[in-house]
Protein backbone atom coordinates (compact mmCIF):
# COMPACT_ATOMS: atom_id res chain seq x y z
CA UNK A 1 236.85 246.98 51.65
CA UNK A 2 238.59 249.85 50.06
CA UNK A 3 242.55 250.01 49.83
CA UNK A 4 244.28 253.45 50.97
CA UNK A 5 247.15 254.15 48.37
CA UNK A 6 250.03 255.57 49.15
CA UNK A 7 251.36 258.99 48.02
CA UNK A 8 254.47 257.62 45.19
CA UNK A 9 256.45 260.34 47.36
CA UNK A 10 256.44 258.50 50.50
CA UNK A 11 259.23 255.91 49.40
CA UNK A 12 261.45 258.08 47.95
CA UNK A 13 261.60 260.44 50.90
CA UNK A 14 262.54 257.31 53.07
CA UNK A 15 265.24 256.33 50.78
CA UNK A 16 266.61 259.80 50.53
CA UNK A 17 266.74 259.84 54.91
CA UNK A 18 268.15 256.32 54.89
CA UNK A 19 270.85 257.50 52.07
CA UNK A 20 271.06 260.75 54.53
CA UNK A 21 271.59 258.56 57.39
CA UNK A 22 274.34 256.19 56.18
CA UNK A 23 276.23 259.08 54.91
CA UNK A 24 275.98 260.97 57.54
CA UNK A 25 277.43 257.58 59.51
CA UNK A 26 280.00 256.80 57.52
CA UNK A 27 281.48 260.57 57.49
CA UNK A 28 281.97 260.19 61.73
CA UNK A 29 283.32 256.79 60.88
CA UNK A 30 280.49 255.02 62.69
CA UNK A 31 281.62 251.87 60.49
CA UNK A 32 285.32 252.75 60.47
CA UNK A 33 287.75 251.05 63.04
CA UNK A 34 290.92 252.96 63.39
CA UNK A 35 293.10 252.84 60.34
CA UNK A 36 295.02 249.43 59.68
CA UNK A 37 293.64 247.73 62.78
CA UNK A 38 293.38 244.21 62.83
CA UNK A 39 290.39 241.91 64.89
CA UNK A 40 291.61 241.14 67.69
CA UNK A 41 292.29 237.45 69.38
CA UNK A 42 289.66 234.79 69.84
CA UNK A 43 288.49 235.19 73.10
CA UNK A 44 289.40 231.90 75.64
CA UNK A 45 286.58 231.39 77.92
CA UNK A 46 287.61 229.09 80.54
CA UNK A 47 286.62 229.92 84.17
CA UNK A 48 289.37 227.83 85.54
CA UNK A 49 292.43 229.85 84.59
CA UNK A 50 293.32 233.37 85.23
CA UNK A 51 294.60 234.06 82.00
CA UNK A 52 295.76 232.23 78.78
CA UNK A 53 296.78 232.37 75.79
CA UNK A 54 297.76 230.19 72.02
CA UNK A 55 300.37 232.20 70.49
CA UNK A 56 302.07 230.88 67.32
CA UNK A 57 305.90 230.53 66.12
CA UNK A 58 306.15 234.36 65.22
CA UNK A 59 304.70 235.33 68.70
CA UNK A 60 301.14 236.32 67.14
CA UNK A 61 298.50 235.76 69.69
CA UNK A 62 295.74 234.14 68.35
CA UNK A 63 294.06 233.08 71.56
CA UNK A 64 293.72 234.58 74.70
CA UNK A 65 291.78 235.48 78.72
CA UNK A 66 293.33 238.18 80.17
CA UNK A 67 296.17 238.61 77.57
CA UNK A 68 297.46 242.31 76.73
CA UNK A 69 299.86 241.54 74.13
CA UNK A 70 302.65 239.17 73.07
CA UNK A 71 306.08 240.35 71.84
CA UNK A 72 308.39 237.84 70.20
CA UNK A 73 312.08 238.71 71.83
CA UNK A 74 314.25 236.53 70.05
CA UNK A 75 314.74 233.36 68.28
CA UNK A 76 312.64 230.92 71.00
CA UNK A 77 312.02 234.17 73.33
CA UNK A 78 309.13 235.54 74.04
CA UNK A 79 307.06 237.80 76.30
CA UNK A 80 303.31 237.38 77.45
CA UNK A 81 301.69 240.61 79.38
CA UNK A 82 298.71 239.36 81.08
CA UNK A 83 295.76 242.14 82.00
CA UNK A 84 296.33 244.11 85.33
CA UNK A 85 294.06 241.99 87.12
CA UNK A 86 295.70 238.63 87.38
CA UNK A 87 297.99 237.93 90.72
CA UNK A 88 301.35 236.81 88.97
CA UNK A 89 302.85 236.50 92.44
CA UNK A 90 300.79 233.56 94.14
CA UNK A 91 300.20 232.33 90.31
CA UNK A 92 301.46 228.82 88.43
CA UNK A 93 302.05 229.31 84.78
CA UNK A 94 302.64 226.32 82.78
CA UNK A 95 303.37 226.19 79.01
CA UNK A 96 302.52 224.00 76.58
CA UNK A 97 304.22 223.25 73.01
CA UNK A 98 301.49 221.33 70.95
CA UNK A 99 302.60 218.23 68.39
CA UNK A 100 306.13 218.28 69.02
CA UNK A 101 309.05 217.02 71.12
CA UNK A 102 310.49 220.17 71.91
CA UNK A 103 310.97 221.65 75.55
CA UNK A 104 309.57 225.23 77.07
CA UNK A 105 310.09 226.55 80.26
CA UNK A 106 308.99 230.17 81.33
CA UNK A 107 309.87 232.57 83.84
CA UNK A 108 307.53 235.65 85.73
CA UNK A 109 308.16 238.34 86.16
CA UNK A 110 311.77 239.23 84.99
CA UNK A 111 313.89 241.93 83.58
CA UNK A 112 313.06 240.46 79.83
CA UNK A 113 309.64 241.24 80.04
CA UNK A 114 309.32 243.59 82.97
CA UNK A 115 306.49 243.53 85.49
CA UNK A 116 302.90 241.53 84.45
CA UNK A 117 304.36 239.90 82.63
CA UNK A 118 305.79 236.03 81.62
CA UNK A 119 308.67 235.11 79.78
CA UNK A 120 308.43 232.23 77.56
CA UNK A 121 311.61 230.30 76.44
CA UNK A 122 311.30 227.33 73.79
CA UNK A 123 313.76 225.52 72.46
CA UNK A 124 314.76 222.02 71.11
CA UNK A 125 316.18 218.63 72.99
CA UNK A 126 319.36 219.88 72.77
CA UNK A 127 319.04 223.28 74.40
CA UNK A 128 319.10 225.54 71.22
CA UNK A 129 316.47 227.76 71.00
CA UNK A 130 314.00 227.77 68.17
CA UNK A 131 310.97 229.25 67.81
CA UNK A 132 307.71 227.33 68.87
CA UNK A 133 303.89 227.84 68.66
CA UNK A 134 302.54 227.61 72.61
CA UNK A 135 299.49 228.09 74.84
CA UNK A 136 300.29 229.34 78.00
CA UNK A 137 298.34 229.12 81.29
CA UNK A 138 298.66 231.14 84.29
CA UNK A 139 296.40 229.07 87.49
């Protein structure tokens, strides 16, 4: 059985189109996200909710279904913006505030947070606000 042998130019011409090709990637930012982005939230997938979300203390969402953004309003404020396709109207939204003894209640929508959205509100037993991580759930 005889063996072909390869040219010795063959494997440098691939190297020089791979090198060509990455290059030529990286210079329309194939690999680039836009500048200073951060990943994104942990995707929730439960099929039973419309949309939730775990947010912590500083109002960073680090969860979320159907979640557009979280903004952190005030000391024990904050405002959840769920995606254009969940029915806030005919929804329930309960709150949750994980390993501690403090109270939430929220509120949807209202002139806080505008339209789409639901207003969070935690604050300790007796009625000052403080700031809380919470998951949110809108059924």
């Amino acid at each position: 059985m005889r063996r072909t042998r390869r040219s010795p130019h063959v494997r440098p011409a691939r190297r020089n189109v791979s090198a060509a090709l990455l290059g030529a990637l990286t210079l329309t930012g194939a690999f680039a996200g836009p500048a200073g982005a951060a990943a994104g939230p942990t995707p929730i997938t439960s099929p039973y909710v419309q949309a939730a979300a775990d947010v912590s203390a500083t109002g960073v969402l680090l969860r979320a279904k159907n979640v557009d953004w979280v903004r952190h309003v005030h000391t024990g404020r904050y405002c959840v913006n769920v995606g254009d396709e969940v029915n806030l109207e005919f929804s329930v939204v309960q709150v949750e505030l994980p390993n501690t003894n403090r109270r939430s209640f929220s509120t949807a929508p209202n002139s806080l947070c505008g339209e789409n959205a639901v207003t969070v509100y935690t604050y300790d037993l007796r009625g000052s606000y403080v700031d809380n991580p919470f998951t949110v759930a809108v059924l």
